[in-house]
Every structure is written in structure tokens, then in C-alpha cells.
C-alpha atoms as a PDB file:
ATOM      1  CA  UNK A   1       0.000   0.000   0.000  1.00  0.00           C
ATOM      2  CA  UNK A   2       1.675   3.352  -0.940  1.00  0.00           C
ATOM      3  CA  UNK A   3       1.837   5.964   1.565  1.00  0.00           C
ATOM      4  CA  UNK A   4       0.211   9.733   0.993  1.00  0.00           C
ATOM      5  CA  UNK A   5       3.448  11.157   0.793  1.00  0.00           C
ATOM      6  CA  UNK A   6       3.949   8.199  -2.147  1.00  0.00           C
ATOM      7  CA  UNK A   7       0.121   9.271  -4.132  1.00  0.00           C
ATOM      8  CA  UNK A   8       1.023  13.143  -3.682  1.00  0.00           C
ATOM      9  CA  UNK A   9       4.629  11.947  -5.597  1.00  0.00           C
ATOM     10  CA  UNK A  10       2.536  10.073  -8.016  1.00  0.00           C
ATOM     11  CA  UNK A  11       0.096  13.450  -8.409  1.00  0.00           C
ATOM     12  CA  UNK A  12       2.543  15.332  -8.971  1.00  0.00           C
ATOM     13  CA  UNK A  13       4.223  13.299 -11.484  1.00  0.00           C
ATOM     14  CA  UNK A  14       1.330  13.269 -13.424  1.00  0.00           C
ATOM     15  CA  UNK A  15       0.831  17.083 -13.091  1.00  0.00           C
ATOM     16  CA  UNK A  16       3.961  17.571 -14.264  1.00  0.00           C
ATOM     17  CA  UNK A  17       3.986  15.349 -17.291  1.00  0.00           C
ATOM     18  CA  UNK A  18       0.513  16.660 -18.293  1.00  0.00           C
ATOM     19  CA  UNK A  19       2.339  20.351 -18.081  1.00  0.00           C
ATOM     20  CA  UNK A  20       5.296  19.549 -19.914  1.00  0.00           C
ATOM     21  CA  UNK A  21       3.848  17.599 -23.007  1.00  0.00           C
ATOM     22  CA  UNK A  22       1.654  20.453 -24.306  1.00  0.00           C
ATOM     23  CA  UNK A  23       4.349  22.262 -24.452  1.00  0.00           C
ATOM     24  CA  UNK A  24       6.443  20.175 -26.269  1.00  0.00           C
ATOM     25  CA  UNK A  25       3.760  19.336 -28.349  1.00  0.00           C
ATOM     26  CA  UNK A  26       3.317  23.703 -29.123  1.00  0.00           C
ATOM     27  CA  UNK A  27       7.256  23.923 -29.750  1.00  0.00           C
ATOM     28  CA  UNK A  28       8.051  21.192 -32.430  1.00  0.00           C
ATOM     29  CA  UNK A  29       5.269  22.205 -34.896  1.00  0.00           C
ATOM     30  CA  UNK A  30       5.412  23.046 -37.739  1.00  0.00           C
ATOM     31  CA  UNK A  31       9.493  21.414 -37.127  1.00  0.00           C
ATOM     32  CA  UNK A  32      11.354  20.494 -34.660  1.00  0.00           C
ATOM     33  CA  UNK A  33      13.995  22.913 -32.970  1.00  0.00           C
ATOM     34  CA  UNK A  34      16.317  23.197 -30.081  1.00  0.00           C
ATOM     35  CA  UNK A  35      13.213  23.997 -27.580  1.00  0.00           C
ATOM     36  CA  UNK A  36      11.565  21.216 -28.370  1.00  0.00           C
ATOM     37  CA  UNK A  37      14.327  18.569 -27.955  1.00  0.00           C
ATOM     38  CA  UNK A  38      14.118  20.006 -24.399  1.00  0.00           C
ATOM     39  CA  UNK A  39      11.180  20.255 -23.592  1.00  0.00           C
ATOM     40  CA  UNK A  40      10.660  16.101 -25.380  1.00  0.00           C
ATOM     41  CA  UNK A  41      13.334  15.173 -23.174  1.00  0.00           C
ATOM     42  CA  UNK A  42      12.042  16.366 -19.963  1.00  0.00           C
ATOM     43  CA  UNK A  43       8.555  14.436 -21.058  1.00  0.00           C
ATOM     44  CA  UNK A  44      10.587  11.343 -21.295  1.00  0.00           C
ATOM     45  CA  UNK A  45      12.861  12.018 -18.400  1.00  0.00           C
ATOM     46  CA  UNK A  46       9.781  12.481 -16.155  1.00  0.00           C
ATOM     47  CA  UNK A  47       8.020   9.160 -16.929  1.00  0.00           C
ATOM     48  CA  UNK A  48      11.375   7.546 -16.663  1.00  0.00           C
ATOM     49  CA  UNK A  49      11.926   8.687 -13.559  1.00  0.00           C
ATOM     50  CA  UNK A  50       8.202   8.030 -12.754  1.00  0.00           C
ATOM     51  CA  UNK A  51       8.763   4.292 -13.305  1.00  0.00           C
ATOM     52  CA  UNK A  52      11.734   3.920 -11.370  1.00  0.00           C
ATOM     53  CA  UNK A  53      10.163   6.126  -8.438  1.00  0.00           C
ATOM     54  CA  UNK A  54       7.496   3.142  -8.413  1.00  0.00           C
ATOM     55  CA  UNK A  55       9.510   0.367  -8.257  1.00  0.00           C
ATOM     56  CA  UNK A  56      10.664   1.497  -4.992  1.00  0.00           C
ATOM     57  CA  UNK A  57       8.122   3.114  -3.826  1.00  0.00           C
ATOM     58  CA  UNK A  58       5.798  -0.288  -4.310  1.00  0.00           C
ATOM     59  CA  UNK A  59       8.580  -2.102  -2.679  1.00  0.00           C
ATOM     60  CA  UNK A  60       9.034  -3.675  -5.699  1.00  0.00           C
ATOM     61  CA  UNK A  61      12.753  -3.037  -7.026  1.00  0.00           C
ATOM     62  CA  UNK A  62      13.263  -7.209  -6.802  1.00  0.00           C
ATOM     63  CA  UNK A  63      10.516  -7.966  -8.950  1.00  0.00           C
ATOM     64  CA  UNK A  64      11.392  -8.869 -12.853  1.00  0.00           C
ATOM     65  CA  UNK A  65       8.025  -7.063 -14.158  1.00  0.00           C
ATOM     66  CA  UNK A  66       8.843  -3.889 -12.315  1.00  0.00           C
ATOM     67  CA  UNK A  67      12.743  -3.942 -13.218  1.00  0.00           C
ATOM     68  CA  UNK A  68      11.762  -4.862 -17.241  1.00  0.00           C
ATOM     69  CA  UNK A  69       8.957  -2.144 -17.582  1.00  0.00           C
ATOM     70  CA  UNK A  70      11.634   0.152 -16.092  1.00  0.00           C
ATOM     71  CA  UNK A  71      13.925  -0.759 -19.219  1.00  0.00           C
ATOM     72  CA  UNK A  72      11.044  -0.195 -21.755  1.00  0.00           C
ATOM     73  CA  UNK A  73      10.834   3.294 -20.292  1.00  0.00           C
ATOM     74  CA  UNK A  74      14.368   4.232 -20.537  1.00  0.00           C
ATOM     75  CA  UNK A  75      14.479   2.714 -23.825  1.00  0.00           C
ATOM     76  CA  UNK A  76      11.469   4.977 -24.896  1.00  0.00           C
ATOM     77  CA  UNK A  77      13.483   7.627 -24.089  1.00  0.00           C
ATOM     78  CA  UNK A  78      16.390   6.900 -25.712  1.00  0.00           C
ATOM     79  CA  UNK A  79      14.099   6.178 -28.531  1.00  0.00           C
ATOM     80  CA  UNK A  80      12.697   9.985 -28.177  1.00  0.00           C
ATOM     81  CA  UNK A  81      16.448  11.356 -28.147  1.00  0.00           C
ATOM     82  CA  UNK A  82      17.408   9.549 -30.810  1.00  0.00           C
ATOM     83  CA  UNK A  83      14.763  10.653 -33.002  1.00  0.00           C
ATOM     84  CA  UNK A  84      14.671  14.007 -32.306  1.00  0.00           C
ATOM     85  CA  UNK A  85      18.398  14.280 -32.532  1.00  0.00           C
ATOM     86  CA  UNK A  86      17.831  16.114 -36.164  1.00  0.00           C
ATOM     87  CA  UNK A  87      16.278  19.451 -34.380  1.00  0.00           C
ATOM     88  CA  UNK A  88      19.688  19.940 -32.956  1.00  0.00           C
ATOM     89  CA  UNK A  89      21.525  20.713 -36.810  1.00  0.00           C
ATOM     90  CA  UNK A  90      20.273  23.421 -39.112  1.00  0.00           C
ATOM     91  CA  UNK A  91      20.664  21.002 -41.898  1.00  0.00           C
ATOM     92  CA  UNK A  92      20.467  17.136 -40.572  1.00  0.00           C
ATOM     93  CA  UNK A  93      21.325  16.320 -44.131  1.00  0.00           C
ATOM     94  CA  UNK A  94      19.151  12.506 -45.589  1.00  0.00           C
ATOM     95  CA  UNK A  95      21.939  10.592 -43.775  1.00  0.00           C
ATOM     96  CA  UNK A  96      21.890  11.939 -40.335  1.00  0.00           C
ATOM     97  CA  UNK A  97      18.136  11.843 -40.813  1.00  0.00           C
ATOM     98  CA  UNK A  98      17.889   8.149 -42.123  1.00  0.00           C
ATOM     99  CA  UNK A  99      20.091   7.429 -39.060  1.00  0.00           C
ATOM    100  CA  UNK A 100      17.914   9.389 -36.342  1.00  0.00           C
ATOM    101  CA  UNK A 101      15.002   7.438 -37.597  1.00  0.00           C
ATOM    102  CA  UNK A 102      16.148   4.022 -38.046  1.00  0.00           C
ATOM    103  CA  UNK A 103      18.323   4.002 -34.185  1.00  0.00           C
ATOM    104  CA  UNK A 104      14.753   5.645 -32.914  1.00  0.00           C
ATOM    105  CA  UNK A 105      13.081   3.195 -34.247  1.00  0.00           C
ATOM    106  CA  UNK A 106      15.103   0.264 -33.125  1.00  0.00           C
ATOM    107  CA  UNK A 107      15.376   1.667 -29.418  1.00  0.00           C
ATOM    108  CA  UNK A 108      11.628   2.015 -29.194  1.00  0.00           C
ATOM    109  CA  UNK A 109      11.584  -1.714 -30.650  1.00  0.00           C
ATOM    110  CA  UNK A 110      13.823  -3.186 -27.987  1.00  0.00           C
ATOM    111  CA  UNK A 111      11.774  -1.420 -25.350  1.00  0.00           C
ATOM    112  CA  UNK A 112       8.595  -2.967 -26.776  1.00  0.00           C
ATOM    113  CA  UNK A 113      10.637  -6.429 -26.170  1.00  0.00           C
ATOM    114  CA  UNK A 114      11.067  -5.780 -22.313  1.00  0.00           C
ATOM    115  CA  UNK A 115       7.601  -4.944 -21.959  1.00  0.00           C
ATOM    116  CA  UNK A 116       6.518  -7.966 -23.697  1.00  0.00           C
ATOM    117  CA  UNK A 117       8.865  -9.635 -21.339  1.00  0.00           C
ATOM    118  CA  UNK A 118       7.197  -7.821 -18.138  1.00  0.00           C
ATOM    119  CA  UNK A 119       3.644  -9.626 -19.245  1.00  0.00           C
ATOM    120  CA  UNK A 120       4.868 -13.010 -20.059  1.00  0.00           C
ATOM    121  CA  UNK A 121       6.712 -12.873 -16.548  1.00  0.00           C
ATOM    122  CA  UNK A 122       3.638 -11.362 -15.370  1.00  0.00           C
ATOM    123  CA  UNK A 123       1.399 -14.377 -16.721  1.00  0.00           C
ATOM    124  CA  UNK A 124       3.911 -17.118 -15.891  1.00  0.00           C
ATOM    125  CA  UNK A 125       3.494 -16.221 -12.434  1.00  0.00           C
ATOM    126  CA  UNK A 126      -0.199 -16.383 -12.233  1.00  0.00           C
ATOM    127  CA  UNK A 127       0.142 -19.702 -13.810  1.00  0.00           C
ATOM    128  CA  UNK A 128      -1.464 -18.688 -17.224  1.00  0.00           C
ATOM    129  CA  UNK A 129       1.620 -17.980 -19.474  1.00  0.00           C
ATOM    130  CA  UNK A 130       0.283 -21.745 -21.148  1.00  0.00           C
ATOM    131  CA  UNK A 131      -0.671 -22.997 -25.065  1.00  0.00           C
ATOM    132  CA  UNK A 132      -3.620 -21.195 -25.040  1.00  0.00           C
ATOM    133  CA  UNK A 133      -2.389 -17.671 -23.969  1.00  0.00           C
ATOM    134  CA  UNK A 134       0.573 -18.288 -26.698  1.00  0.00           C
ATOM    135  CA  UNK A 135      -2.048 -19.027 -29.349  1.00  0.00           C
ATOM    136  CA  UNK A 136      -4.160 -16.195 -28.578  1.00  0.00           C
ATOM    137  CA  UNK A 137      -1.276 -13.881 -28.619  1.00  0.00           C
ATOM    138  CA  UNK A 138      -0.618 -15.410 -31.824  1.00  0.00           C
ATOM    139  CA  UNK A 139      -4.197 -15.255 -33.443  1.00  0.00           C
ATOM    140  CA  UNK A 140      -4.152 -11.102 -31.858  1.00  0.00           C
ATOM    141  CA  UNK A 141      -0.578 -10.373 -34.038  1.00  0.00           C
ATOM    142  CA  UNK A 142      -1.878 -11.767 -36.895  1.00  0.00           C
ATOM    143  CA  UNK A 143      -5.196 -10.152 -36.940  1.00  0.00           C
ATOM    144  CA  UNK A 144      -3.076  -6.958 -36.580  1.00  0.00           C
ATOM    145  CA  UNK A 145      -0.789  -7.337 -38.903  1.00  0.00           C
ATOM    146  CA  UNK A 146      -3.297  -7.748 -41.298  1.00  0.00           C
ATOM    147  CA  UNK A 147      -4.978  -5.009 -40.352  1.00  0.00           C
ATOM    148  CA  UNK A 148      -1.595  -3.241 -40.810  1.00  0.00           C
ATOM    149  CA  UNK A 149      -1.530  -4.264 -44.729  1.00  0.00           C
ATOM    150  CA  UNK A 150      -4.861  -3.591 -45.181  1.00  0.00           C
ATOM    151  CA  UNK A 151      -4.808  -0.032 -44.184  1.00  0.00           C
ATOM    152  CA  UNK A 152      -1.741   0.140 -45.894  1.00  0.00           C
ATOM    153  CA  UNK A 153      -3.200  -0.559 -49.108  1.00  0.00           C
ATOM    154  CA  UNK A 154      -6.764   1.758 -48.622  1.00  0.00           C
ATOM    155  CA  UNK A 155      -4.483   4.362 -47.422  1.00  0.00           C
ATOM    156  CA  UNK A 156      -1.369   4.073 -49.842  1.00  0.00           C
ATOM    157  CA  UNK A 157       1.156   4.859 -47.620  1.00  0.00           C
ATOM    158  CA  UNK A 158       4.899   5.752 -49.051  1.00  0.00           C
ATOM    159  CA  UNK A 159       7.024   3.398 -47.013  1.00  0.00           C
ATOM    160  CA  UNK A 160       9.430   3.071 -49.307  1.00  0.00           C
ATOM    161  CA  UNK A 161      12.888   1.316 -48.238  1.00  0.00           C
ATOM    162  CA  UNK A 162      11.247   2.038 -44.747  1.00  0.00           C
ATOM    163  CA  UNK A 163       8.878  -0.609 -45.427  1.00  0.00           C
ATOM    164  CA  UNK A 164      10.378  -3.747 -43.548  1.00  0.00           C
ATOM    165  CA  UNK A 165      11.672  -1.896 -40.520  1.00  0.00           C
ATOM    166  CA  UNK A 166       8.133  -0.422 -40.199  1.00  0.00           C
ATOM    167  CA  UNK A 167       7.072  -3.898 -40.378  1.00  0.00           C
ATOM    168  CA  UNK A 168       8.984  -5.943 -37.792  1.00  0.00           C
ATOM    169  CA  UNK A 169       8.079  -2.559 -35.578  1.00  0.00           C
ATOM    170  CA  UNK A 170       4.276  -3.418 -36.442  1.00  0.00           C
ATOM    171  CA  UNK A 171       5.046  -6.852 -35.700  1.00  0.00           C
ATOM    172  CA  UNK A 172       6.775  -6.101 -31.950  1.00  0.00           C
ATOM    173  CA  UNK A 173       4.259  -3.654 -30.967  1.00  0.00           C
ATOM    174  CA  UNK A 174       1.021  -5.482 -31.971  1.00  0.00           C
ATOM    175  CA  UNK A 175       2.723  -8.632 -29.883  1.00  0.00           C
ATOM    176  CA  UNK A 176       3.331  -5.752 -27.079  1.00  0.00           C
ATOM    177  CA  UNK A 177      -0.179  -5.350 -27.225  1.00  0.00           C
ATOM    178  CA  UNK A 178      -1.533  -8.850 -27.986  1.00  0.00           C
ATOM    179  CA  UNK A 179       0.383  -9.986 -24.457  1.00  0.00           C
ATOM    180  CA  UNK A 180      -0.743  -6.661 -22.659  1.00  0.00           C
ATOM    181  CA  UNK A 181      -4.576  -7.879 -23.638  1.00  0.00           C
ATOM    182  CA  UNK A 182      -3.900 -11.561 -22.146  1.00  0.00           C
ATOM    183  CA  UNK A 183      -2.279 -10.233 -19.017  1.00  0.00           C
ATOM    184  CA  UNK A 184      -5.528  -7.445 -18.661  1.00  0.00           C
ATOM    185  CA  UNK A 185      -8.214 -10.348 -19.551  1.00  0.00           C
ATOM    186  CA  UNK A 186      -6.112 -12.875 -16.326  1.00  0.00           C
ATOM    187  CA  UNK A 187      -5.847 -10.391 -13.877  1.00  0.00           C
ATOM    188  CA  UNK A 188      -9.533  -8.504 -14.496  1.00  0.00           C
ATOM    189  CA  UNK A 189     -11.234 -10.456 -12.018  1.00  0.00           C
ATOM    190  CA  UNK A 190      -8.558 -10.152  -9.375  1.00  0.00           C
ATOM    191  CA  UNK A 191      -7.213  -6.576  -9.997  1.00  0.00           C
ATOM    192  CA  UNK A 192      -9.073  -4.930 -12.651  1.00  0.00           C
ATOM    193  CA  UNK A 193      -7.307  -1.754 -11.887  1.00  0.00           C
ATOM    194  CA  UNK A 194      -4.513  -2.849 -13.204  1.00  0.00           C
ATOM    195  CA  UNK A 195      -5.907  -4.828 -15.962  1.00  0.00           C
ATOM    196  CA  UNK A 196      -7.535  -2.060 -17.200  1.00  0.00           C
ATOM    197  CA  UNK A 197      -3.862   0.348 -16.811  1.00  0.00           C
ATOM    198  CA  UNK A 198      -1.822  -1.977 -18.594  1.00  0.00           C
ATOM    199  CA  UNK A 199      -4.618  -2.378 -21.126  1.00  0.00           C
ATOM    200  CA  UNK A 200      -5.296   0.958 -21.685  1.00  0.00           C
ATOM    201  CA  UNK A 201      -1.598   2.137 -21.746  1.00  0.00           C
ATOM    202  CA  UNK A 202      -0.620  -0.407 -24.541  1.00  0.00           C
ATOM    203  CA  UNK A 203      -3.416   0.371 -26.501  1.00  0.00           C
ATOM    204  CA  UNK A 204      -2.700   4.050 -26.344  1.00  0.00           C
ATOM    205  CA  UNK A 205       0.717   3.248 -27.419  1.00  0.00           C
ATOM    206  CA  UNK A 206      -0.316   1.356 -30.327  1.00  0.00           C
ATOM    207  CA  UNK A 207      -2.550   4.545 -31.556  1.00  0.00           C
ATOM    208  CA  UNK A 208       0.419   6.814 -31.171  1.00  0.00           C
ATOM    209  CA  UNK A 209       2.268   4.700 -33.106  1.00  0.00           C
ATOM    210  CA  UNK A 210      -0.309   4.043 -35.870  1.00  0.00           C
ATOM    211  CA  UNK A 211      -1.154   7.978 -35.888  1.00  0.00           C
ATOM    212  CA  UNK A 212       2.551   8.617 -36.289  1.00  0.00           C
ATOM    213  CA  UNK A 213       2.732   6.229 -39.299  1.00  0.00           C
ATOM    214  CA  UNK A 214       0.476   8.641 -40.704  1.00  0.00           C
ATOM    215  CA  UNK A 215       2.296  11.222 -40.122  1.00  0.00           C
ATOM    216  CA  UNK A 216       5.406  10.225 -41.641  1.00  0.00           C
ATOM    217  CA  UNK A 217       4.529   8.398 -44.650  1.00  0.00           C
ATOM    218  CA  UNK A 218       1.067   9.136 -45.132  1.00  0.00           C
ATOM    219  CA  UNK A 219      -0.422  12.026 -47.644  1.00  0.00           C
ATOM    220  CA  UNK A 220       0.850  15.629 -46.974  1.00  0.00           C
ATOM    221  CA  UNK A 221      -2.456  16.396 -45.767  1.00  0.00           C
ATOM    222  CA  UNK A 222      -2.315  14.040 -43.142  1.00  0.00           C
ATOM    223  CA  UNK A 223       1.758  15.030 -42.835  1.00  0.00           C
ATOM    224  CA  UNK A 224      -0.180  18.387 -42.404  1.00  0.00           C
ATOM    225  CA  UNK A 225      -2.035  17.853 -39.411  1.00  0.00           C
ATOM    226  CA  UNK A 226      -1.510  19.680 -36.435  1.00  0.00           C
ATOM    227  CA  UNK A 227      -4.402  17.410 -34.897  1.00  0.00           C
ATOM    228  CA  UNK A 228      -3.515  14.040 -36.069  1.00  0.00           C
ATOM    229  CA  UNK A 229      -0.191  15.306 -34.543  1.00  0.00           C
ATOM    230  CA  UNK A 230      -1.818  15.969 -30.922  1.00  0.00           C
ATOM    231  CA  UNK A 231      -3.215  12.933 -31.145  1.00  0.00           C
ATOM    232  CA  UNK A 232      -0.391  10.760 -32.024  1.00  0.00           C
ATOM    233  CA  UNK A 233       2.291  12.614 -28.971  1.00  0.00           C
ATOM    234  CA  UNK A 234      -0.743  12.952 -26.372  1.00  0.00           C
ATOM    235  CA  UNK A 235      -1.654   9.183 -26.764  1.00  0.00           C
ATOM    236  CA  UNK A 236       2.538   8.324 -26.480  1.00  0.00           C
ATOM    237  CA  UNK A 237       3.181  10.324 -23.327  1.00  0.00           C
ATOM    238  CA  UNK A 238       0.043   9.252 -21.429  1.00  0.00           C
ATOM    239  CA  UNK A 239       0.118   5.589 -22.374  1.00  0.00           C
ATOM    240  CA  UNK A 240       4.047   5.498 -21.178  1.00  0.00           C
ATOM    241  CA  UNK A 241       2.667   7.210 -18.249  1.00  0.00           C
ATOM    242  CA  UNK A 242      -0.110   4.931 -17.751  1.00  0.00           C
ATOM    243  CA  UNK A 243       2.139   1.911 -18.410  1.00  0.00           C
ATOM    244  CA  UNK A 244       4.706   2.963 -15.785  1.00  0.00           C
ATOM    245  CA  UNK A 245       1.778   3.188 -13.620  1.00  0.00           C
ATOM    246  CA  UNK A 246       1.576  -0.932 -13.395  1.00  0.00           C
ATOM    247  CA  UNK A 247       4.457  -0.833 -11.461  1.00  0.00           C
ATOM    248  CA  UNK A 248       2.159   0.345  -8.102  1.00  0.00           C
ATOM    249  CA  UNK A 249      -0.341  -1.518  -8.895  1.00  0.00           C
ATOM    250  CA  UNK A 250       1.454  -4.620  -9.637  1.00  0.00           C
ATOM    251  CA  UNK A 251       0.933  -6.023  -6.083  1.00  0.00           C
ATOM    252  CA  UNK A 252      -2.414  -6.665  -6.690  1.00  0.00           C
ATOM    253  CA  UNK A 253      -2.329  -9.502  -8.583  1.00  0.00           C
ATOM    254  CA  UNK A 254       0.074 -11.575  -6.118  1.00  0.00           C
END
């Protein structure tokens, strides 16, 4: 059980995300510059540091789920240096940008993998990490991936030579997703406050990343759009947020 002292922490991490994201969100459009690299980083920073504040303020710094979902986070931001390293040059040059993008996008994919590893440890210890979790995990990525190909094709998206990183990304997140779903529907009946945190959080994740898809390769009106841009960042920084926030509740399902 945390302590007051430990919720007004929590409060005030929240506040202070929910300050600092707007404003990073204001500063990068219509491009990216020096202010908002800063003002991205301390969004990351503070649900890094949110995560690790959890894991010992649940008592919880010897547990593998809190210590993985910890790594995720810090790998997210890495993932949001990384890709914003371009607003700190005048002229990133194709190269520099290429490189941004493609390190970004493999740090964010690693950090998917130690969340996925947080569930399955997650479901192994309630006894449900069995042949018919893996096969609905299975059945879940594949329904997405279609899904993936299919929008693809309505939409006509210009992937390019981007096209089978952006895959194996959509192929890590929608398992990210498929084992955050399993872990939600075993511990609902038990602890459906965190079923429905870890839920929530991963799907928000997966809309930020979908939105962003759009954003990058999709038509200039939709490269465009200050909303669909609002969308994509708000959904990131409150489903990290909200995903760091399974940490505390963690202890419910034990």
C-alpha cells in the first residue's frame, strides 16, 4: 500500500507530465527545434523517472516485471532522443536523418521487447503464461498485422525502403499489445485496476504509433495535421505514463 506522501509523488508526477507535453507538443510544430528537444526530453525524463520512483516506492525493485517495464521506459526515451536528434543541426542532411530514424526506431523496438517480457513474466506467475495464452497472442498479431496491410493498401502509404523496418516494428508492438490484452483479460477479475492500466496504456501506445505512421509516410495532408499530430504525442506520453503506472499496482495480482 503506498503511503500519501507516495500518491502526492505520483500526483505530482502526473501534473507535471501533463504540463510539460503540451508544451512540447506547441514547440516542435510546424518542425522540430532546439526547444523542443528540451522540452521532449524532460517528457521522457519524467516518466522515466516516474517508473523507477514506483519500483521502490511499491517495494518492488526485486521484482522482474517492475525492473523490465523500467527498461522499456528508458528505452522509450532513448528512442525519443534519438529521433529528435535532427532538431539539434540546421541542416540534418538525408543521412543523419535516415540514421535518427532508423536508431529511434530500433530503441523504441527493444523497449517494446522488455515490456513484452514484463507480461509473459507477469502471466507465468499467475500460472497462465500456457498454449492457449501463446495461441491467442498469436491469433491477436496476426489479426493486426493484417490489419496493418490492409490499411496500408486503402491508405497508400509511401514506405518506401522504410517498409520492412516499419514492419517488424508493427510486428513487436502489436505482440506488445496482444500480451498486454492476455495479461488485462487474467488479472480482471482479481485486480481490474490494473488490468484495465496496462490495457489501456498499450493500446494508447499502439494509436500513437499508428497515428505517427500517418504522419510520416502518409499524404501531406495528413503530414499536415496539427491534430492528427496531438493525437499521435498525447496518446505516447500518457500511455508510457499509464504503463509505468503498473508498477504500483502490480501487487495486486500476487
Amino acid at each position: 500500500m503506498l503511503s500519501t506522501v507516495s500518491v502526492m509523488i505520483i500526483v505530482a508526477f502526473w501534473a507535471a507530465e501533463c504540463l510539460a507535453f503540451p508544451i512540447f507538443i506547441k514547440a516542435q510544430w510546424p518542425l522540430k527545434c532546439v526547444k523542443s528537444f528540451v522540452w521532449k526530453m524532460i517528457s521522457a525524463t519524467l516518466f522515466v523517472g516516474y517508473g523507477v520512483y514506483l519500483m521502490f516506492a511499491a517495494g518492488s525493485s526485486d521484482v522482474t516485471f517492475a525492473k523490465y517495464m523500467v527498461i522499456g521506459l528508458a528505452l522509450g526515451w532513448l528512442g525519443d532522443l534519438l529521433l529528435h536528434l535532427t532538431a539539434l543541426k540546421k541542416d540534418p542532411g538525408k543521412v543523419f536523418t535516415a540514421i535518427s530514424f532508423v536508431t529511434g526506431l530500433v530503441a523504441f523496438l527493444v523497449g517494446h521487447i522488455f515490456y513484452v517480457l514484463a507480461y509473459i513474466d507477469a502471466l507465468k506467475g499467475l500460472g497462465k503464461w500456457n498454449s492457449g495464452t501463446i495461441k491467442a497472442v498469436i491469433i491477436i498479431v496476426a489479426v493486426m498485422l493484417v490489419g496493418f496491410v490492409v490499411a496500408q493498401l486503402i491508405v497508400k502509404l509511401k514506405l518506401g525502403i522504410a517498409v520492412i523496418p516499419v514492419a517488424l516494428y508493427a510486428a513487436t508492438i502489436s505482440t506488445m499489445l496482444a500480451c498486454a490484452v492476455m495479461l488485462a483479460v487474467n488479472t480482471f477479475s482479481v485486480a481490474p485496476e490494473f488490468a484495465f492500466i496496462v490495457a489501456i496504456g498499450a493500446v494508447f501506445f499502439v494509436i500513437s504509433d499508428g497515428t505517427l505512421v500517418f504522419c510520416l509516410f502518409g499524404s501531406d495532408k495528413a503530414k499536415e495535421s496539427y491534430p492528427l499530430k496531438i493525437v499521435n504525442l498525447t496518446t505516447y506520453f500518457i500511455g508510457q505514463m499509464l504503463l509505468a503506472s503498473t508498477i504500483a499496482l502490480y501487487g495486486l495480482i500476487k
